[in-house]
C-alpha atoms as a PDB file:
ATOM      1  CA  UNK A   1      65.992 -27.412-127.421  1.00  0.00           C
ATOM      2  CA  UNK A   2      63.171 -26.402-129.718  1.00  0.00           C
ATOM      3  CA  UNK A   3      62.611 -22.109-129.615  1.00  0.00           C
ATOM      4  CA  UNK A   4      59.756 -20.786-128.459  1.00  0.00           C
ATOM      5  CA  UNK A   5      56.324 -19.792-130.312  1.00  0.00           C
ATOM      6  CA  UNK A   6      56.848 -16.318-131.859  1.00  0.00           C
ATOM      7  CA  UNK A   7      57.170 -12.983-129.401  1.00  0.00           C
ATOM      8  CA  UNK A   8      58.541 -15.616-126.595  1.00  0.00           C
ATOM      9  CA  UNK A   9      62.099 -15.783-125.243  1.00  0.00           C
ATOM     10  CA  UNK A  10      63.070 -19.493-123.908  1.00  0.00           C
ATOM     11  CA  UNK A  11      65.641 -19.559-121.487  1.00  0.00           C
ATOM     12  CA  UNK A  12      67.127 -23.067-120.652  1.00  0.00           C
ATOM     13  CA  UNK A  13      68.807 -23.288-117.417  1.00  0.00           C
ATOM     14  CA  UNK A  14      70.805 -26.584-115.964  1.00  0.00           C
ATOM     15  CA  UNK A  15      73.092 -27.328-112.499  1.00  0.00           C
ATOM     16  CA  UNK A  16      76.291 -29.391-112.270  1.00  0.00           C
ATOM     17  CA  UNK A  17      78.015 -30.672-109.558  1.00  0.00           C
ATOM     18  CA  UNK A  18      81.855 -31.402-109.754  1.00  0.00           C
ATOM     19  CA  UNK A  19      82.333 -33.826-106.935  1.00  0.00           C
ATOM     20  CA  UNK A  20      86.156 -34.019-107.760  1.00  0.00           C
ATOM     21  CA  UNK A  21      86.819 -30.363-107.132  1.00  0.00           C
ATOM     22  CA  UNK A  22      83.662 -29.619-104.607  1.00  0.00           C
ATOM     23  CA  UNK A  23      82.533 -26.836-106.680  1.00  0.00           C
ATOM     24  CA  UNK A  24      78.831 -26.822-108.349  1.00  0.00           C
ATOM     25  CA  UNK A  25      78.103 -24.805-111.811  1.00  0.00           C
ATOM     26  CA  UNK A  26      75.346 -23.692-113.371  1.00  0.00           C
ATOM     27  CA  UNK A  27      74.288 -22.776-117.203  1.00  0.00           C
ATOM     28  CA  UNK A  28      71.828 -20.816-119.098  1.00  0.00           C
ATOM     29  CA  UNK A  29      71.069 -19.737-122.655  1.00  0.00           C
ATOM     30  CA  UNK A  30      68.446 -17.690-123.801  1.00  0.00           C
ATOM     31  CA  UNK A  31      67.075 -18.134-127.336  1.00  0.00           C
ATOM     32  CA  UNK A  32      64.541 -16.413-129.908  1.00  0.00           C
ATOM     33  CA  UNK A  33      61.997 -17.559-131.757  1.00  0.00           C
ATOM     34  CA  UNK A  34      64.121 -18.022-134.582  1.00  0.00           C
ATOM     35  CA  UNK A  35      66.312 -20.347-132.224  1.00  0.00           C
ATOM     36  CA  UNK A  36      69.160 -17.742-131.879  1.00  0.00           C
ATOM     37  CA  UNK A  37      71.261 -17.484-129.094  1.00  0.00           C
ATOM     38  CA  UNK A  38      70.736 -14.320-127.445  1.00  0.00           C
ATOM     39  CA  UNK A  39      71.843 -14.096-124.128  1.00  0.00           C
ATOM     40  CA  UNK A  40      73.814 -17.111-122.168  1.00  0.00           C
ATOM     41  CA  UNK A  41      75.642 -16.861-118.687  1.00  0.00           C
ATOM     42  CA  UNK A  42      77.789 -19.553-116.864  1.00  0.00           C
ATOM     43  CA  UNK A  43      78.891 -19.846-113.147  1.00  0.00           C
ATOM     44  CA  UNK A  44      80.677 -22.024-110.648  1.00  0.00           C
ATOM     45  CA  UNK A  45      80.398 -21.791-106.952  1.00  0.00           C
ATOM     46  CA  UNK A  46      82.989 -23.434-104.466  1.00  0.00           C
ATOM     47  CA  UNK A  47      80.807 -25.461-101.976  1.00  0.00           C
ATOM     48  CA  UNK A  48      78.339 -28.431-102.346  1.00  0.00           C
ATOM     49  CA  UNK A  49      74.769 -28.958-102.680  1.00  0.00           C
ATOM     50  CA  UNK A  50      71.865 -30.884-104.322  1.00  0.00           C
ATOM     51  CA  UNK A  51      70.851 -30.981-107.113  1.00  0.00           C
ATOM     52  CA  UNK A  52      67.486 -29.150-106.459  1.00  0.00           C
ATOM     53  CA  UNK A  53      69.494 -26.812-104.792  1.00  0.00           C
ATOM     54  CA  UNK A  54      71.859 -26.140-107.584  1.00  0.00           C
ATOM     55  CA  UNK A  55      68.655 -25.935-110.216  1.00  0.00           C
ATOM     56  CA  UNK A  56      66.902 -23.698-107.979  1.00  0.00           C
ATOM     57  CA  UNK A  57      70.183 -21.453-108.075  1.00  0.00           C
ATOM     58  CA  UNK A  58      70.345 -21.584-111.642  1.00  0.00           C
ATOM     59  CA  UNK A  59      66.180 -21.170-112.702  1.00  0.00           C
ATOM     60  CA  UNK A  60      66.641 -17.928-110.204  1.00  0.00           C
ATOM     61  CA  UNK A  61      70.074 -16.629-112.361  1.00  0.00           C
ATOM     62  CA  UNK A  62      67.884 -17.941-115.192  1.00  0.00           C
ATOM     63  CA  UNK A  63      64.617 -15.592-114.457  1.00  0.00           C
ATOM     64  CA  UNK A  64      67.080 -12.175-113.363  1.00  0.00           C
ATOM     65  CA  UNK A  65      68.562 -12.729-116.897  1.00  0.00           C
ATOM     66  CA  UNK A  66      64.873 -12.380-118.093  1.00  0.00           C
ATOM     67  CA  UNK A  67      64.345  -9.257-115.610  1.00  0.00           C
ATOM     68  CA  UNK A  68      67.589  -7.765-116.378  1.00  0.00           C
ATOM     69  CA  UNK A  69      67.375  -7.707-120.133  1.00  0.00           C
ATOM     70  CA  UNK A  70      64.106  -6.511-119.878  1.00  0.00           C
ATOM     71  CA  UNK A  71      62.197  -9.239-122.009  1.00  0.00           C
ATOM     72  CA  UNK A  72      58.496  -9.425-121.437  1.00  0.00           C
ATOM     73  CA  UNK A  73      57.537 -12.974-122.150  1.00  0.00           C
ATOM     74  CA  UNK A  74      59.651 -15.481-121.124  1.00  0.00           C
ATOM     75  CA  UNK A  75      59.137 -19.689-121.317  1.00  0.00           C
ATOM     76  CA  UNK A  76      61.771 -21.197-118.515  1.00  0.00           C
ATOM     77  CA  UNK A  77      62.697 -24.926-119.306  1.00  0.00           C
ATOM     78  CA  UNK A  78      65.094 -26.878-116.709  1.00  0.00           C
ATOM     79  CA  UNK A  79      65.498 -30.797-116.353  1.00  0.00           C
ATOM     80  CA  UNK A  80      65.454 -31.417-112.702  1.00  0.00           C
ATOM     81  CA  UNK A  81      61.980 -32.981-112.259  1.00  0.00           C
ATOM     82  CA  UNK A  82      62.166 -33.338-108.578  1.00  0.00           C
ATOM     83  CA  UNK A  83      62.751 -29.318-108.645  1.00  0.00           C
ATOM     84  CA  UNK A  84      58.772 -29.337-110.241  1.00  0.00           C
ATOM     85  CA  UNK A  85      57.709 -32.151-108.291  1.00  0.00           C
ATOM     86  CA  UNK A  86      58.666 -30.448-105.428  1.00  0.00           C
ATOM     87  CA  UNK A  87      57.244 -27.147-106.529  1.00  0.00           C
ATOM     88  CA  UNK A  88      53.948 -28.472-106.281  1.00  0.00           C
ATOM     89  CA  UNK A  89      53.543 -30.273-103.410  1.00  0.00           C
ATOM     90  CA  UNK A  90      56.028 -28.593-100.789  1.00  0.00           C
ATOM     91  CA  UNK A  91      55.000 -24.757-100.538  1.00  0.00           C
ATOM     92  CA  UNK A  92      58.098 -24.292 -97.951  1.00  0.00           C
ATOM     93  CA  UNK A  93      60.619 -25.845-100.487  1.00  0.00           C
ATOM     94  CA  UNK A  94      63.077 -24.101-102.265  1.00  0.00           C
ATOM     95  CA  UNK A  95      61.671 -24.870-105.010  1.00  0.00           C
ATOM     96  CA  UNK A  96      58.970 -22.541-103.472  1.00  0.00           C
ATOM     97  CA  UNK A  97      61.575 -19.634-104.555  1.00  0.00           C
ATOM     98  CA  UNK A  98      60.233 -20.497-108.265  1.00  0.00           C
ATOM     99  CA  UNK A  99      56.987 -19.035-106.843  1.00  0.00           C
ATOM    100  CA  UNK A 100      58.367 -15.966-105.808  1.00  0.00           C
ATOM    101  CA  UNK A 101      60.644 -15.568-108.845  1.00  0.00           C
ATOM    102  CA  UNK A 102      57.577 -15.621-111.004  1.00  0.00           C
ATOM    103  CA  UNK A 103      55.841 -12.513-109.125  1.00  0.00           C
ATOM    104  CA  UNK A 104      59.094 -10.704-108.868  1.00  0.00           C
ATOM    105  CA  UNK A 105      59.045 -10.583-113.043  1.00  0.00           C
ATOM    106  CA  UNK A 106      55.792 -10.284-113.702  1.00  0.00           C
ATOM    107  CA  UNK A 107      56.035  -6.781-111.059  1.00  0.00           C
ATOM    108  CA  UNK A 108      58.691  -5.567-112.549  1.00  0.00           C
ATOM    109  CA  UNK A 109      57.882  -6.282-116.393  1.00  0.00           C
ATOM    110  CA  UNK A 110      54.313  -4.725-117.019  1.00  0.00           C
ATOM    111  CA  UNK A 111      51.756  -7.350-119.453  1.00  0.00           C
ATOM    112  CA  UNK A 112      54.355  -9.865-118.645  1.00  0.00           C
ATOM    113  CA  UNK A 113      54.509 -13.915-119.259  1.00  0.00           C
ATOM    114  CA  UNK A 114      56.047 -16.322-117.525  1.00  0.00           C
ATOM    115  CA  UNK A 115      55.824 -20.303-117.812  1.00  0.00           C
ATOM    116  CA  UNK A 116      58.163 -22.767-116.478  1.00  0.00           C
ATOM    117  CA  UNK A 117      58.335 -25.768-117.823  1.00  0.00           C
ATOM    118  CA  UNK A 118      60.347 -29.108-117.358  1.00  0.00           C
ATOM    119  CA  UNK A 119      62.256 -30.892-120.256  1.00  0.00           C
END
């Protein structure tokens, strides 16, 4: 996890799935320029899902963070490729929530930046 250019916040998200237990998690931590940790947040849900689903979940916890802390240039980085892939070739995915996610920050933080980008 390399930080972000200077004035950026970088907020890495990722989805597990415990198949022994029938729960999924997810994880994020938010990081500086200067690669500190400033902001992290870690759930676990009791049903099952896919993986797309589950990074979906978390890059949507992952952008509120953004909205909720009030930072006003933010650099998203997951690793589910098929979550991207998806993104840009299925506009009624769930990935398509990405889409959404993006407008609802950049309304509600004025000059805003957003970029997503996959690991």
């Amino acid at each position: 996890m390399s930080p972000p250019e200077t004035g950026f916040i970088k907020i890495n998200y990722d989805g597990a799935i415990f198949l022994e237990t029938s729960e999924v998690g997810i994880g994020i931590v938010a990081r500086d320029s200067n690669g500190s940790c400033i902001g992290w947040l870690s759930k676990r849900f009791c049903f099952n899902a896919t993986p797309e689903i589950i990074e979906t979940i978390a890059a949507r916890e992952a952008v509120l963070l953004g909205i909720r802390r009030g930072w006003q240039k933010i650099v998203l980085e997951g690793d589910c490729s098929n979550l991207f892939y998806k993104q840009e070739t299925e506009s009624g995915s769930l990935s398509h929530w990405l889409y959404h996610l993006r407008h609802q920050f950049l309304c509600s933080t004025h000059g805003s930046v957003f970029t997503i980008f996959n690991s």
